[in-house]
N, C-alpha and C. Protein backbone atom coordinates (compact mmCIF):
# COMPACT_ATOMS: atom_id res chain seq x y z
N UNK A 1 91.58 -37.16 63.04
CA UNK A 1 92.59 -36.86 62.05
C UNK A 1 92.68 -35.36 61.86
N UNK A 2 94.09 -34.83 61.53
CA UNK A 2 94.16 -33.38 61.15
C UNK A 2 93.90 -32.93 59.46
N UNK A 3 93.26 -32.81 59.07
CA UNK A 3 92.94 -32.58 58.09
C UNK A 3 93.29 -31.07 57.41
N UNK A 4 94.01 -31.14 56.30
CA UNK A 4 94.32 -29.75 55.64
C UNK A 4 95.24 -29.36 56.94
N UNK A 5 96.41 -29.56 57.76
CA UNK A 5 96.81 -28.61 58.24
C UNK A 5 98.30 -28.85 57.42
N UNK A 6 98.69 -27.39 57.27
CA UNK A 6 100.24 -27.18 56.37
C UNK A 6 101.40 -27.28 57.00
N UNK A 7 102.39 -27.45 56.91
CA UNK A 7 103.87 -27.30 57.59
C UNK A 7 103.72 -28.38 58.45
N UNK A 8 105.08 -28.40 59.53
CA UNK A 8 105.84 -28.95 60.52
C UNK A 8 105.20 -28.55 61.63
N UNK A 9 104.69 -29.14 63.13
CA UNK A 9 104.83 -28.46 63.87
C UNK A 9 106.05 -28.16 65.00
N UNK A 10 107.12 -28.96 65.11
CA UNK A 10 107.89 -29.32 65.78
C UNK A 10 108.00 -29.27 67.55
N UNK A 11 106.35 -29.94 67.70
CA UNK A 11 106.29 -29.82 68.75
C UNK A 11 106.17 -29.13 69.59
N UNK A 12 105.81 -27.87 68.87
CA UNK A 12 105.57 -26.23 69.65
C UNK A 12 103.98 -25.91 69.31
N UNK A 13 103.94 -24.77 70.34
CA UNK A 13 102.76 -23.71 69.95
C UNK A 13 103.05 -22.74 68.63
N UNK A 14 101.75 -22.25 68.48
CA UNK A 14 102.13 -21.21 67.42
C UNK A 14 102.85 -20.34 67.36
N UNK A 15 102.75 -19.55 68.42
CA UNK A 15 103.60 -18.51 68.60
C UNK A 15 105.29 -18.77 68.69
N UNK A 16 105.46 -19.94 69.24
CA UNK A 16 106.54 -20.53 69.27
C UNK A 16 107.21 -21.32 68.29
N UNK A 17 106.36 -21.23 66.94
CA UNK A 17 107.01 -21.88 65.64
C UNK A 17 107.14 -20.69 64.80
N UNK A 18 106.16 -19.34 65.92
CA UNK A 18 106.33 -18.69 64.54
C UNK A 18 107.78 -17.80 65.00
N UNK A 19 107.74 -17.86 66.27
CA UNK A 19 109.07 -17.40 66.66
C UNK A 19 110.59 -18.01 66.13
N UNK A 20 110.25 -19.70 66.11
CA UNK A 20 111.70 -19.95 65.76
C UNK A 20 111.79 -19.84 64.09
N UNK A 21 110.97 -19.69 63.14
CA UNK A 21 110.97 -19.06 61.59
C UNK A 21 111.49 -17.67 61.78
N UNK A 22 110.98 -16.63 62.72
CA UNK A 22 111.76 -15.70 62.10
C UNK A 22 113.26 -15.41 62.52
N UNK A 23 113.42 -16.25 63.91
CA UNK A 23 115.15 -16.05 63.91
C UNK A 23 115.78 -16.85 63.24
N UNK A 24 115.21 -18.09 62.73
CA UNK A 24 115.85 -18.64 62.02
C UNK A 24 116.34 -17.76 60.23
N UNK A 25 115.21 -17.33 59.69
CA UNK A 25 115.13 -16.50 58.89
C UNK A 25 116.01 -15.56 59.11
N UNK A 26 116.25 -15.05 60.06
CA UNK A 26 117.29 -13.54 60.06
C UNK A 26 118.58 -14.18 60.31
N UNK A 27 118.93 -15.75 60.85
CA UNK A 27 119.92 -15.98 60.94
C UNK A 27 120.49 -16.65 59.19
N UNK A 28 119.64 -16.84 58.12
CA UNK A 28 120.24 -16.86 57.14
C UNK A 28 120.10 -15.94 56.46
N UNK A 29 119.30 -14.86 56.24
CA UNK A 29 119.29 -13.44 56.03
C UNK A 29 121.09 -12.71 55.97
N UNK A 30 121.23 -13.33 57.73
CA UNK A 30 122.56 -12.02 57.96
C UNK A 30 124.03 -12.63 57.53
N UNK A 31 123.59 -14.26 57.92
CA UNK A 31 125.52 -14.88 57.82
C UNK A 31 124.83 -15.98 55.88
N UNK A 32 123.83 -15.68 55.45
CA UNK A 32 123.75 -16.54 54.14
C UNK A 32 124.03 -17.96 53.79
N UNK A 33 124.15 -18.77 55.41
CA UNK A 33 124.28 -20.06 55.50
C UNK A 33 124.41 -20.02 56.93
N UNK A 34 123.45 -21.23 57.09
CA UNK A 34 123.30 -21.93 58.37
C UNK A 34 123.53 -23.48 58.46
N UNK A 35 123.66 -23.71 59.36
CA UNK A 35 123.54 -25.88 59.79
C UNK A 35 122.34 -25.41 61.01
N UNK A 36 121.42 -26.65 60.02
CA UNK A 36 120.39 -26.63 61.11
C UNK A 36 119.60 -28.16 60.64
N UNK A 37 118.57 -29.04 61.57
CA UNK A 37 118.23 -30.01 60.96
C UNK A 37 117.36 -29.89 60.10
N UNK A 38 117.37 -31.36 59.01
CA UNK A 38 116.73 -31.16 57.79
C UNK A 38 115.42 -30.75 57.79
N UNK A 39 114.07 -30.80 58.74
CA UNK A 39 112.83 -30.64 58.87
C UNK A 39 112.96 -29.47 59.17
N UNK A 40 113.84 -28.62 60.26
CA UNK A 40 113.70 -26.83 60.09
C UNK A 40 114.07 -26.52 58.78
N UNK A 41 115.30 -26.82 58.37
CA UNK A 41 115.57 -26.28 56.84
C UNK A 41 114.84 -26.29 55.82
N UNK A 42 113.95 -27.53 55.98
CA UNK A 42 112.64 -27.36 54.50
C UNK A 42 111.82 -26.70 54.78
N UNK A 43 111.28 -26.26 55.74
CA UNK A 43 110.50 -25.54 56.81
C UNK A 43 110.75 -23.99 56.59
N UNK A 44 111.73 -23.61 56.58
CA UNK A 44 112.62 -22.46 56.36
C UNK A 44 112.67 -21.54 54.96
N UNK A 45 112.96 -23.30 54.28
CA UNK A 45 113.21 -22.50 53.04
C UNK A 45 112.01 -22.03 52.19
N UNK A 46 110.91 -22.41 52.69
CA UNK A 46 109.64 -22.26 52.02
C UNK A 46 109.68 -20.66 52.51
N UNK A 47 109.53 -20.60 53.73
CA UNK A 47 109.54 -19.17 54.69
C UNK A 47 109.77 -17.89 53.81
N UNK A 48 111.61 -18.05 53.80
CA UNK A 48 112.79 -18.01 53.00
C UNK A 48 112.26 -17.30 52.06
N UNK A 49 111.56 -18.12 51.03
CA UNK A 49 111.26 -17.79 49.37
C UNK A 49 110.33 -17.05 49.52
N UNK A 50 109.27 -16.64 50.41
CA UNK A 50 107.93 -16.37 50.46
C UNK A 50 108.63 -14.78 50.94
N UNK A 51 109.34 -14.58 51.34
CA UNK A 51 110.22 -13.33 51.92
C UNK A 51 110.94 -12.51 51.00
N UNK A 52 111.32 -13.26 50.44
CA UNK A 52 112.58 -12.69 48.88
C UNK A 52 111.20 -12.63 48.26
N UNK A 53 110.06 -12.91 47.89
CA UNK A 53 109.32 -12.92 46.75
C UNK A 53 108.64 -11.93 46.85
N UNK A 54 108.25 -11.20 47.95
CA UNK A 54 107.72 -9.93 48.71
C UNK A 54 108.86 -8.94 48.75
N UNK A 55 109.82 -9.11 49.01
CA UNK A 55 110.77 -8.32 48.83
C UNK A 55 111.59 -7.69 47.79
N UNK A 56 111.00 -8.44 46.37
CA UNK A 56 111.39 -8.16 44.65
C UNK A 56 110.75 -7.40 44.33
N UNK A 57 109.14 -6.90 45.00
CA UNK A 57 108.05 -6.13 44.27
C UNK A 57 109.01 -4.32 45.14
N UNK A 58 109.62 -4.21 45.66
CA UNK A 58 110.60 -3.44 46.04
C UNK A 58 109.24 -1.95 46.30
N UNK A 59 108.13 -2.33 46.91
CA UNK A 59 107.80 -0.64 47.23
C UNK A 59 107.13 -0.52 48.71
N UNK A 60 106.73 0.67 48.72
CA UNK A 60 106.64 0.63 50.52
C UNK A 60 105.47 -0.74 51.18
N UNK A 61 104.24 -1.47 50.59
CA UNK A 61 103.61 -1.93 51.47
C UNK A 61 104.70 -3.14 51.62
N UNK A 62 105.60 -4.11 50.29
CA UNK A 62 106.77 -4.94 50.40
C UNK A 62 107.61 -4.69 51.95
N UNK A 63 108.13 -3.70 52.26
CA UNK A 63 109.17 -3.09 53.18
C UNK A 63 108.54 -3.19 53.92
N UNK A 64 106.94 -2.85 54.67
CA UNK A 64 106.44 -2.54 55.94
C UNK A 64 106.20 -4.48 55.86
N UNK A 65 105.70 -5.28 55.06
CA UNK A 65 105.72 -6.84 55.28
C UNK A 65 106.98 -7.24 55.72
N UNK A 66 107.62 -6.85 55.25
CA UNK A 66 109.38 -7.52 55.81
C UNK A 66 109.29 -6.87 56.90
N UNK A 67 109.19 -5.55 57.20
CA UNK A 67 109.67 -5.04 58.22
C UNK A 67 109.54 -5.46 59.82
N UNK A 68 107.87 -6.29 59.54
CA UNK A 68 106.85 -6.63 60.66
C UNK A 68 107.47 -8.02 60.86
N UNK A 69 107.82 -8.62 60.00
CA UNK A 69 108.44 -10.28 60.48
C UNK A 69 110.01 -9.99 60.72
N UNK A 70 110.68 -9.25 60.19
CA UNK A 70 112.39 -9.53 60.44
C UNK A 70 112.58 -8.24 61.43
N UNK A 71 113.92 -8.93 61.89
CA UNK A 71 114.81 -7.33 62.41
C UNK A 71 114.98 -6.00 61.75
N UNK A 72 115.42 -5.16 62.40
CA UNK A 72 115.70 -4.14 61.05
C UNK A 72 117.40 -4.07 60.54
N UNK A 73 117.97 -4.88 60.99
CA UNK A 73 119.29 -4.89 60.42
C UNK A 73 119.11 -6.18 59.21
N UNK A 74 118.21 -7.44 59.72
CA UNK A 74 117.64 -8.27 58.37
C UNK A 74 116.79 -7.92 57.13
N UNK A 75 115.84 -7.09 57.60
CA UNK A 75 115.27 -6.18 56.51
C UNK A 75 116.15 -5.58 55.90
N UNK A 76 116.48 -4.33 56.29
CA UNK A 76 117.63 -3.61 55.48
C UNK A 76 118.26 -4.62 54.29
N UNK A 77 118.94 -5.76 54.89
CA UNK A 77 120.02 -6.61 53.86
C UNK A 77 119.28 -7.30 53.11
N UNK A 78 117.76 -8.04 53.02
CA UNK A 78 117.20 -8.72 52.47
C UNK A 78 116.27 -7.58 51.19
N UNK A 79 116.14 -6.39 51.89
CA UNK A 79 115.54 -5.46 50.82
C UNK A 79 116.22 -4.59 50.18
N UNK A 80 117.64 -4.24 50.34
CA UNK A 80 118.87 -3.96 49.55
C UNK A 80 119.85 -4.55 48.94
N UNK A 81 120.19 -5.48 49.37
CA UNK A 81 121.42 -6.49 48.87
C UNK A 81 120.56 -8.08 48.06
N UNK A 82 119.54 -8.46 48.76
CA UNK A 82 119.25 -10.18 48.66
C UNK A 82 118.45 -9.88 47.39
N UNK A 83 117.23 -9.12 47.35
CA UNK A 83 116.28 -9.06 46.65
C UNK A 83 116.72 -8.74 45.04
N UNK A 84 117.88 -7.87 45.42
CA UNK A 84 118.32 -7.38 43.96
C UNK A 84 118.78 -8.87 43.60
N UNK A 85 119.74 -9.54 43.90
CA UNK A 85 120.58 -10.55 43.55
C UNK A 85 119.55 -11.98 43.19
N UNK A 86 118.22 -11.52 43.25
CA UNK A 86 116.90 -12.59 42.33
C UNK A 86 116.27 -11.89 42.01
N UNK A 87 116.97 -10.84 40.82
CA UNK A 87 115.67 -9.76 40.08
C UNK A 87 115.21 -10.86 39.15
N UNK A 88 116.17 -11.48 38.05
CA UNK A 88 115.51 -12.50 37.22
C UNK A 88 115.35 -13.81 37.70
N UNK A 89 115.26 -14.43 38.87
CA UNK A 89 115.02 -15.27 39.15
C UNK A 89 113.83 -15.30 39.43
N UNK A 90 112.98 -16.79 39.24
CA UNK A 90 111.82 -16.82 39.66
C UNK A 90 110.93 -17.68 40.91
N UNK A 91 111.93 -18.02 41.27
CA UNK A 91 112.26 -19.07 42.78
C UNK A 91 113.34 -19.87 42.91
N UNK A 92 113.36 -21.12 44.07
CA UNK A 92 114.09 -21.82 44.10
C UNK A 92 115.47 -20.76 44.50
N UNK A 93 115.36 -19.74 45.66
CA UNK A 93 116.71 -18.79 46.22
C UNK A 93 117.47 -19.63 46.97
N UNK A 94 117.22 -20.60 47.43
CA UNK A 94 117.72 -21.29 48.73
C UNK A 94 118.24 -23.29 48.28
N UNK A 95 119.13 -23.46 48.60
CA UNK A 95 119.81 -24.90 48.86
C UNK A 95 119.56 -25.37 49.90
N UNK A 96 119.28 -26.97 49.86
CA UNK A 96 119.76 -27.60 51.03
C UNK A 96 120.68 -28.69 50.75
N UNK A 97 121.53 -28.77 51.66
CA UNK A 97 122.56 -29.70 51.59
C UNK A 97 122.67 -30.50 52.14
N UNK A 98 122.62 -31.92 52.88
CA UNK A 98 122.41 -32.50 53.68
C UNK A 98 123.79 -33.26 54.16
N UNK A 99 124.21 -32.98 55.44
CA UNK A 99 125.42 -33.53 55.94
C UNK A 99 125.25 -34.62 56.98
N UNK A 100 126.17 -34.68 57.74
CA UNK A 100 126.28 -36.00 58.31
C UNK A 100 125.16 -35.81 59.43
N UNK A 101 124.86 -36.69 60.45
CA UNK A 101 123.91 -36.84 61.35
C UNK A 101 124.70 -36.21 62.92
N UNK A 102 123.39 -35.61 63.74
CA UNK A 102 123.99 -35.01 64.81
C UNK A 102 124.49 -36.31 65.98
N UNK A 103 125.71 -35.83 66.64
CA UNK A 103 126.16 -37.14 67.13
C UNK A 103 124.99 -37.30 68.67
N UNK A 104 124.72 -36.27 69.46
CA UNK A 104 123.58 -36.55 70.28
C UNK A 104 122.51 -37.30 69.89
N UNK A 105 121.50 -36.86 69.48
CA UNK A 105 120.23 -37.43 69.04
C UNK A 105 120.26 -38.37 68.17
N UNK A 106 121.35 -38.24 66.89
CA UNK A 106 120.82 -38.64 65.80
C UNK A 106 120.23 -37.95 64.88
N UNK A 107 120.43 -36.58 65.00
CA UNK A 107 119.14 -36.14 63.93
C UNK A 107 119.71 -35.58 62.83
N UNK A 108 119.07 -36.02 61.74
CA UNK A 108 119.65 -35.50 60.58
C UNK A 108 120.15 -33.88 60.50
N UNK A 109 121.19 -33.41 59.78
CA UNK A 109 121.48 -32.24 59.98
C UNK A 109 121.54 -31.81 58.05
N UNK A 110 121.32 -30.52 58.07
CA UNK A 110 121.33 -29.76 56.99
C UNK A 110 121.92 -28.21 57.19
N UNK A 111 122.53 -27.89 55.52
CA UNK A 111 123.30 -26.67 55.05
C UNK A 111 122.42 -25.79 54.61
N UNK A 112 121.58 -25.50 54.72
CA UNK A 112 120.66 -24.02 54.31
C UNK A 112 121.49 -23.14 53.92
N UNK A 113 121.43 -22.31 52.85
CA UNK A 113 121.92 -21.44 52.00
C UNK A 113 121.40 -20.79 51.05
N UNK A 114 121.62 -19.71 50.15
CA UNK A 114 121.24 -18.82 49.08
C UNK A 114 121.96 -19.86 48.01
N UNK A 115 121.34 -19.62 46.60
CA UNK A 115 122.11 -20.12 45.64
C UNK A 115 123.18 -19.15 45.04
């Protein structure tokens, strides 16, 4: 049995889950809504919050943490534009929406978004 282990793995290596979190991350970073399925999106949005919540304390070691996981055109927007827009908020930045099912697989699909 796996005991204590956290998250999804979706069938990948590490490096390869940790890869698809951060493009996934910069892809709602830059366009502020994505469709993606429901197990990346809860997956995400934890990510997501853990990013904006590092990114509110607004001083240089904040910026060099973002800087090392996102792009620098996602940094920039998440530590100028996103972070301000949950100064009084205290979580919960992100929606999911759940839409119809993908017609290939079957697999549930979801709306990831900012509130």
């Amino acid at each position: 049995m796996k005991h204590k282990l956290k998250g999804r793995q979706f069938k990948r290596s590490k490096s390869q889950k940790k890869a698809l979190m951060k493009h996934l991350s910069e892809a709602i970073i830059l366009q502020e809504k994505i469709t993606t399925t429901t197990a990346k999106a809860k997956e995400l949005s934890s990510y997501v919050e853990k990013l904006i919540t590092v990114a509110k304390k607004k001083n240089l070691l904040a910026a060099k943490a973002i800087h090392g996981k996102l792009s620098d055109e996602a940094s920039k927007k998440l530590l100028l534009k996103i972070s301000n827009r949950y100064n009084s908020r205290n979580g919960g930045y992100t929606r999911i929406i759940k839409i119809s099912e993908r017609k290939g697989d079957v697999a549930q699909m979801s709306v990831i978004e900012f509130v």
